[in-house]
C-alpha atoms as a PDB file:
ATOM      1  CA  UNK A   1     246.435 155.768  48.067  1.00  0.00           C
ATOM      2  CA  UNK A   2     249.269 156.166  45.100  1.00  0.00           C
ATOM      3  CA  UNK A   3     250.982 158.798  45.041  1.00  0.00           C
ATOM      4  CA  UNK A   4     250.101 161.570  42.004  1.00  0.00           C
ATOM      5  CA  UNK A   5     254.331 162.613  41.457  1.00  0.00           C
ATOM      6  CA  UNK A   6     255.505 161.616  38.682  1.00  0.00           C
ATOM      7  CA  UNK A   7     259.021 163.240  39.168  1.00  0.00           C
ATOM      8  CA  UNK A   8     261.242 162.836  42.265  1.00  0.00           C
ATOM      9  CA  UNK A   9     259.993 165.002  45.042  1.00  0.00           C
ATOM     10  CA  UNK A  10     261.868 165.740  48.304  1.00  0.00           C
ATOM     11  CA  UNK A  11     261.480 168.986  50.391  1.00  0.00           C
ATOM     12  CA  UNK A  12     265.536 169.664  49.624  1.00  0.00           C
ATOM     13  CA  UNK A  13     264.816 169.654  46.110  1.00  0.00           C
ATOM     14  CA  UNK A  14     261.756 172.127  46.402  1.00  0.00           C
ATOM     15  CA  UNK A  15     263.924 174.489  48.920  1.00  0.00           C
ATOM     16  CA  UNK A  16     266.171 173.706  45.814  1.00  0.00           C
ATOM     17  CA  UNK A  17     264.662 175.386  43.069  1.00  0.00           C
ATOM     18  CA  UNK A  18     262.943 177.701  45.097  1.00  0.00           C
ATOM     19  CA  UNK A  19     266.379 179.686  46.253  1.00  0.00           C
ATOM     20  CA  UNK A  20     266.541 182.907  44.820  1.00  0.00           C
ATOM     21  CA  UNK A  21     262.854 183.315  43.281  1.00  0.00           C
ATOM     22  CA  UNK A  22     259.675 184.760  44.638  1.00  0.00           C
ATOM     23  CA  UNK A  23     258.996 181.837  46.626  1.00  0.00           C
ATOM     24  CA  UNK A  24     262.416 182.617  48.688  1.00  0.00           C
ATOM     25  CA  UNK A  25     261.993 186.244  48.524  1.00  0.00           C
ATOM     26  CA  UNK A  26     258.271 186.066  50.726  1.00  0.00           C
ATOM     27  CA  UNK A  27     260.626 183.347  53.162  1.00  0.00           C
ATOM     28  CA  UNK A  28     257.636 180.569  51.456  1.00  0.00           C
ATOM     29  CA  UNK A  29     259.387 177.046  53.129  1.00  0.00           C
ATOM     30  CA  UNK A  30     257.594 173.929  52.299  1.00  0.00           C
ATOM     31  CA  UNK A  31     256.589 172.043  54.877  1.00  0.00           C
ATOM     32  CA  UNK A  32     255.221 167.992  53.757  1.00  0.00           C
ATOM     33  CA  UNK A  33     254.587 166.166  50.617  1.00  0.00           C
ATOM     34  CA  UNK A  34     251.456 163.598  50.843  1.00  0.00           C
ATOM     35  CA  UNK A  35     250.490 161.215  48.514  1.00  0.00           C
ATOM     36  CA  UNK A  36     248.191 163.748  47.362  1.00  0.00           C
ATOM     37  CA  UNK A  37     248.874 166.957  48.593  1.00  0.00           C
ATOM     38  CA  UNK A  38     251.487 169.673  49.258  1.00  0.00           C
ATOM     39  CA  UNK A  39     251.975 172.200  52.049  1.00  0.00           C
ATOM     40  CA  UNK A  40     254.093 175.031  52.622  1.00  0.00           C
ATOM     41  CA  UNK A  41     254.053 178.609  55.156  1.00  0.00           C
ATOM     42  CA  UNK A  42     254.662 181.770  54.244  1.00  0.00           C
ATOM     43  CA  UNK A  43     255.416 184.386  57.116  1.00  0.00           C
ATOM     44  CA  UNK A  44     253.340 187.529  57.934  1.00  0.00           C
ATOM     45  CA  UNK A  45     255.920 189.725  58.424  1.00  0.00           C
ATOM     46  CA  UNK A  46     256.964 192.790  56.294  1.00  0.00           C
ATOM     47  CA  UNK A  47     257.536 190.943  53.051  1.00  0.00           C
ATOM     48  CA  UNK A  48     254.058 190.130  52.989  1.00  0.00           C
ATOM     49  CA  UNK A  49     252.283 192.544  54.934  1.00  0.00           C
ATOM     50  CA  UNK A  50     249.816 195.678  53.291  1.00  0.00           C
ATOM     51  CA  UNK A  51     250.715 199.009  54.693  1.00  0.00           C
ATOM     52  CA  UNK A  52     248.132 198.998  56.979  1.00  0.00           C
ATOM     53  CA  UNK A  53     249.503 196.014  59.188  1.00  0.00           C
ATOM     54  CA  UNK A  54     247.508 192.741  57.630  1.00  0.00           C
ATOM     55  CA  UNK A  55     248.541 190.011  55.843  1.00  0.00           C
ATOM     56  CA  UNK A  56     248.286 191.389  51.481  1.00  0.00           C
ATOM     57  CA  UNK A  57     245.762 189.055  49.993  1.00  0.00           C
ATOM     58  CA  UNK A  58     248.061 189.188  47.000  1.00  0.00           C
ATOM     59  CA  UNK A  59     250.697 187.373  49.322  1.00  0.00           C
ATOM     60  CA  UNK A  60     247.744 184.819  50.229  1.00  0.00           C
ATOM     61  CA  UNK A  61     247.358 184.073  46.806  1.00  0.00           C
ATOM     62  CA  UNK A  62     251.149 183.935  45.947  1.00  0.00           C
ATOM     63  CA  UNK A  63     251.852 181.309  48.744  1.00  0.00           C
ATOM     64  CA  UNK A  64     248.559 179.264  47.315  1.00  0.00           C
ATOM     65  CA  UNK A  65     249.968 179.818  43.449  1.00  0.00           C
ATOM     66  CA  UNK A  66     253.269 178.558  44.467  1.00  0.00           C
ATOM     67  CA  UNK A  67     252.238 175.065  46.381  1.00  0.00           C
ATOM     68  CA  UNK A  68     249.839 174.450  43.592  1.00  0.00           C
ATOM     69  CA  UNK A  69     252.254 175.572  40.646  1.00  0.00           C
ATOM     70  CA  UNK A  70     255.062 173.287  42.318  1.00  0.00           C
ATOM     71  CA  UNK A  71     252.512 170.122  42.994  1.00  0.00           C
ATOM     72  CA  UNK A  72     251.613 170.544  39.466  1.00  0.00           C
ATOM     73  CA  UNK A  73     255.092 170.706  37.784  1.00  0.00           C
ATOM     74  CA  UNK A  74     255.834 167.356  39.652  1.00  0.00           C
ATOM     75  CA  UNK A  75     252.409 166.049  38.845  1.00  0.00           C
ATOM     76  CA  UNK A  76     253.774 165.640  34.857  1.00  0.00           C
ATOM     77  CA  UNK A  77     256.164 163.797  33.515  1.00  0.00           C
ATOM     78  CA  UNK A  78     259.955 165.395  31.925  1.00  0.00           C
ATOM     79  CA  UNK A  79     258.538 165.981  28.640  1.00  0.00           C
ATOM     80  CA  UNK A  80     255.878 168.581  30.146  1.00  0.00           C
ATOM     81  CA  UNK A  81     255.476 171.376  32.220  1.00  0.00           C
ATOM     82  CA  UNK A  82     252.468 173.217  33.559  1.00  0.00           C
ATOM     83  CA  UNK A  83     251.307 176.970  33.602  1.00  0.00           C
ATOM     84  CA  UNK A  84     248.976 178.624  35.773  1.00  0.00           C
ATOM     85  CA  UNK A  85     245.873 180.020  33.180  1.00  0.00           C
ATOM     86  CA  UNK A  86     243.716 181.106  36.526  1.00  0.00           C
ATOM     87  CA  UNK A  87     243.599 181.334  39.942  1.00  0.00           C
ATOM     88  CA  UNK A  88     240.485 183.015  42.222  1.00  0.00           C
ATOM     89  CA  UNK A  89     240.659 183.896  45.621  1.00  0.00           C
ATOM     90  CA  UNK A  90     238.048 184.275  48.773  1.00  0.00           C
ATOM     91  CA  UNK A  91     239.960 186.013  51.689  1.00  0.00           C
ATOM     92  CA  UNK A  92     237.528 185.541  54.888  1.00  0.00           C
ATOM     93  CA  UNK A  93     239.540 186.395  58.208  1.00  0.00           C
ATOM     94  CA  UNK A  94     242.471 188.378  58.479  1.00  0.00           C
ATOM     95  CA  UNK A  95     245.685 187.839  60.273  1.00  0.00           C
ATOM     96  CA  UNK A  96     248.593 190.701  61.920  1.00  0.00           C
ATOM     97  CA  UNK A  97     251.784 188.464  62.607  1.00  0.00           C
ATOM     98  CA  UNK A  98     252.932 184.475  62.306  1.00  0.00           C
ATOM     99  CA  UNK A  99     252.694 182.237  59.842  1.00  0.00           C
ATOM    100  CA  UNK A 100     250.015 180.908  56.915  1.00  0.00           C
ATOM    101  CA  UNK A 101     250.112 177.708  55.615  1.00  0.00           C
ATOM    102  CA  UNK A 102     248.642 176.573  52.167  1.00  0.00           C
ATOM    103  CA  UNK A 103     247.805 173.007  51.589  1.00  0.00           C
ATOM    104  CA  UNK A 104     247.065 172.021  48.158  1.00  0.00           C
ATOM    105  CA  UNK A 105     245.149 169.467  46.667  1.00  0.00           C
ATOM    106  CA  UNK A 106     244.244 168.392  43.150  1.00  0.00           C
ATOM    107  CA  UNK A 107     240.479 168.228  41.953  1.00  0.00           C
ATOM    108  CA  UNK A 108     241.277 167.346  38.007  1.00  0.00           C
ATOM    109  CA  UNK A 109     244.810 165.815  36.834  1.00  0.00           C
ATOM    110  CA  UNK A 110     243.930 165.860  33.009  1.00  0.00           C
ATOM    111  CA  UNK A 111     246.276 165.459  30.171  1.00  0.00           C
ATOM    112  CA  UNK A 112     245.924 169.185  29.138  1.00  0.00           C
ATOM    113  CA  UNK A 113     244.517 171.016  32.800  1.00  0.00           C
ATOM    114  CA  UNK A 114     245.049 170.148  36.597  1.00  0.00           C
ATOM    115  CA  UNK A 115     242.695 171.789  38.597  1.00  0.00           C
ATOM    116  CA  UNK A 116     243.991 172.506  42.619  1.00  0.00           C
ATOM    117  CA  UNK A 117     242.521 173.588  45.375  1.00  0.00           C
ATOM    118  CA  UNK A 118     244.041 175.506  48.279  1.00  0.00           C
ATOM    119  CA  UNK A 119     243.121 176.446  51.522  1.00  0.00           C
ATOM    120  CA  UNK A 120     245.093 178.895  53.198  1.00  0.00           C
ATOM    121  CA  UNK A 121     245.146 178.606  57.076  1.00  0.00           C
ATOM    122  CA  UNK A 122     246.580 180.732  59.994  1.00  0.00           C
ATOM    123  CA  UNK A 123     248.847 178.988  63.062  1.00  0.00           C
ATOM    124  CA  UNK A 124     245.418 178.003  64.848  1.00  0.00           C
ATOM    125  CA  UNK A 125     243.985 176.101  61.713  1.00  0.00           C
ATOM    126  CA  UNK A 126     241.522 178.749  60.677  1.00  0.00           C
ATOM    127  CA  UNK A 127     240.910 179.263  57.363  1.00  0.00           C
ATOM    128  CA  UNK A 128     242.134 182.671  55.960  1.00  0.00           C
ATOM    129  CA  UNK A 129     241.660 182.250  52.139  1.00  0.00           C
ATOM    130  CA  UNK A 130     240.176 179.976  49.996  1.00  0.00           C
ATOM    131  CA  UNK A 131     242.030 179.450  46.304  1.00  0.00           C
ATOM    132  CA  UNK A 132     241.313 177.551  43.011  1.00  0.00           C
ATOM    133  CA  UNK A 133     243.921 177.317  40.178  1.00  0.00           C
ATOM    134  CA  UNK A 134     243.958 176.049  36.810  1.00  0.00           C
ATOM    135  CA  UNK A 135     246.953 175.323  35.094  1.00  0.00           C
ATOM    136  CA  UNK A 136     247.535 174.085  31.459  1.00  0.00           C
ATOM    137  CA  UNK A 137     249.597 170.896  30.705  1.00  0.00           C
ATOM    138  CA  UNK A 138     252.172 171.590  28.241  1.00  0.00           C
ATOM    139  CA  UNK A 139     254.574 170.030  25.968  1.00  0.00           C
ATOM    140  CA  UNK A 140     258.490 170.812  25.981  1.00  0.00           C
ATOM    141  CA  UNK A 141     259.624 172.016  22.490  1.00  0.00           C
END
């Protein structure tokens, strides 16, 4: 399979531009590039934790918005850049303490949209949240 980067990709350069951002701030590490995928964990710890002791779905969906966001960006070439225009969550189990991964996928790479698709797993493999995001291609002025 070819790879889909179109910029240099190395997990030092992600941990890179990462440091001092939301990704940092919710400990998000990545983990591998593929050829056609990206992963990354998140802790469940009290960064990203509801009150009540679970894992915030809105921390889900930050960890899934930041692998596909990032695969994305490096999915374009230096003259563009790519914004997130939706994203849609199912959350279906729940998890107390450890770690979530997100691996995401593309299902479209258009000129003007990319498509991902993220699933969101606990430390066993079982899937805690289902994602899709659409992002918009766009031109540097």
């Amino acid at each position: 399979m070819k790879p889909i980067w179109k910029k240099p990709i190395s997990l030092e350069w992600l941990a890179q531009i990462s440091d001092g951002s939301l990704v940092s701030h919710l400990g998000i590490e990545f983990l591998e590039i593929g050829p056609d995928f990206l992963r990354a964990r998140m802790p469940v710890d009290s960064r990203t934790k509801q009150p009540i002791g679970l894992l915030h779905g809105g921390a889900s969906v930050a960890l899934a918005e930041t692998v596909a966001s990032t695969a994305s960006h490096c999915c374009v070439d230096e003259e563009h850049y790519c914004v997130g225009i939706e994203i849609n969550a199912n959350h279906v189990r729940k998890v107390k303490s450890g770690w979530v991964e997100a691996l995401a996928r593309p299902l479209h790479l258009g000129q003007s949209t990319h498509v991902w698709e993220m699933q969101v797993t606990d430390e066993n493999g079982l899937l805690i949240s289902t994602c899709r995001m659409t992002l918009s291609v766009l031109e540097i002025n």
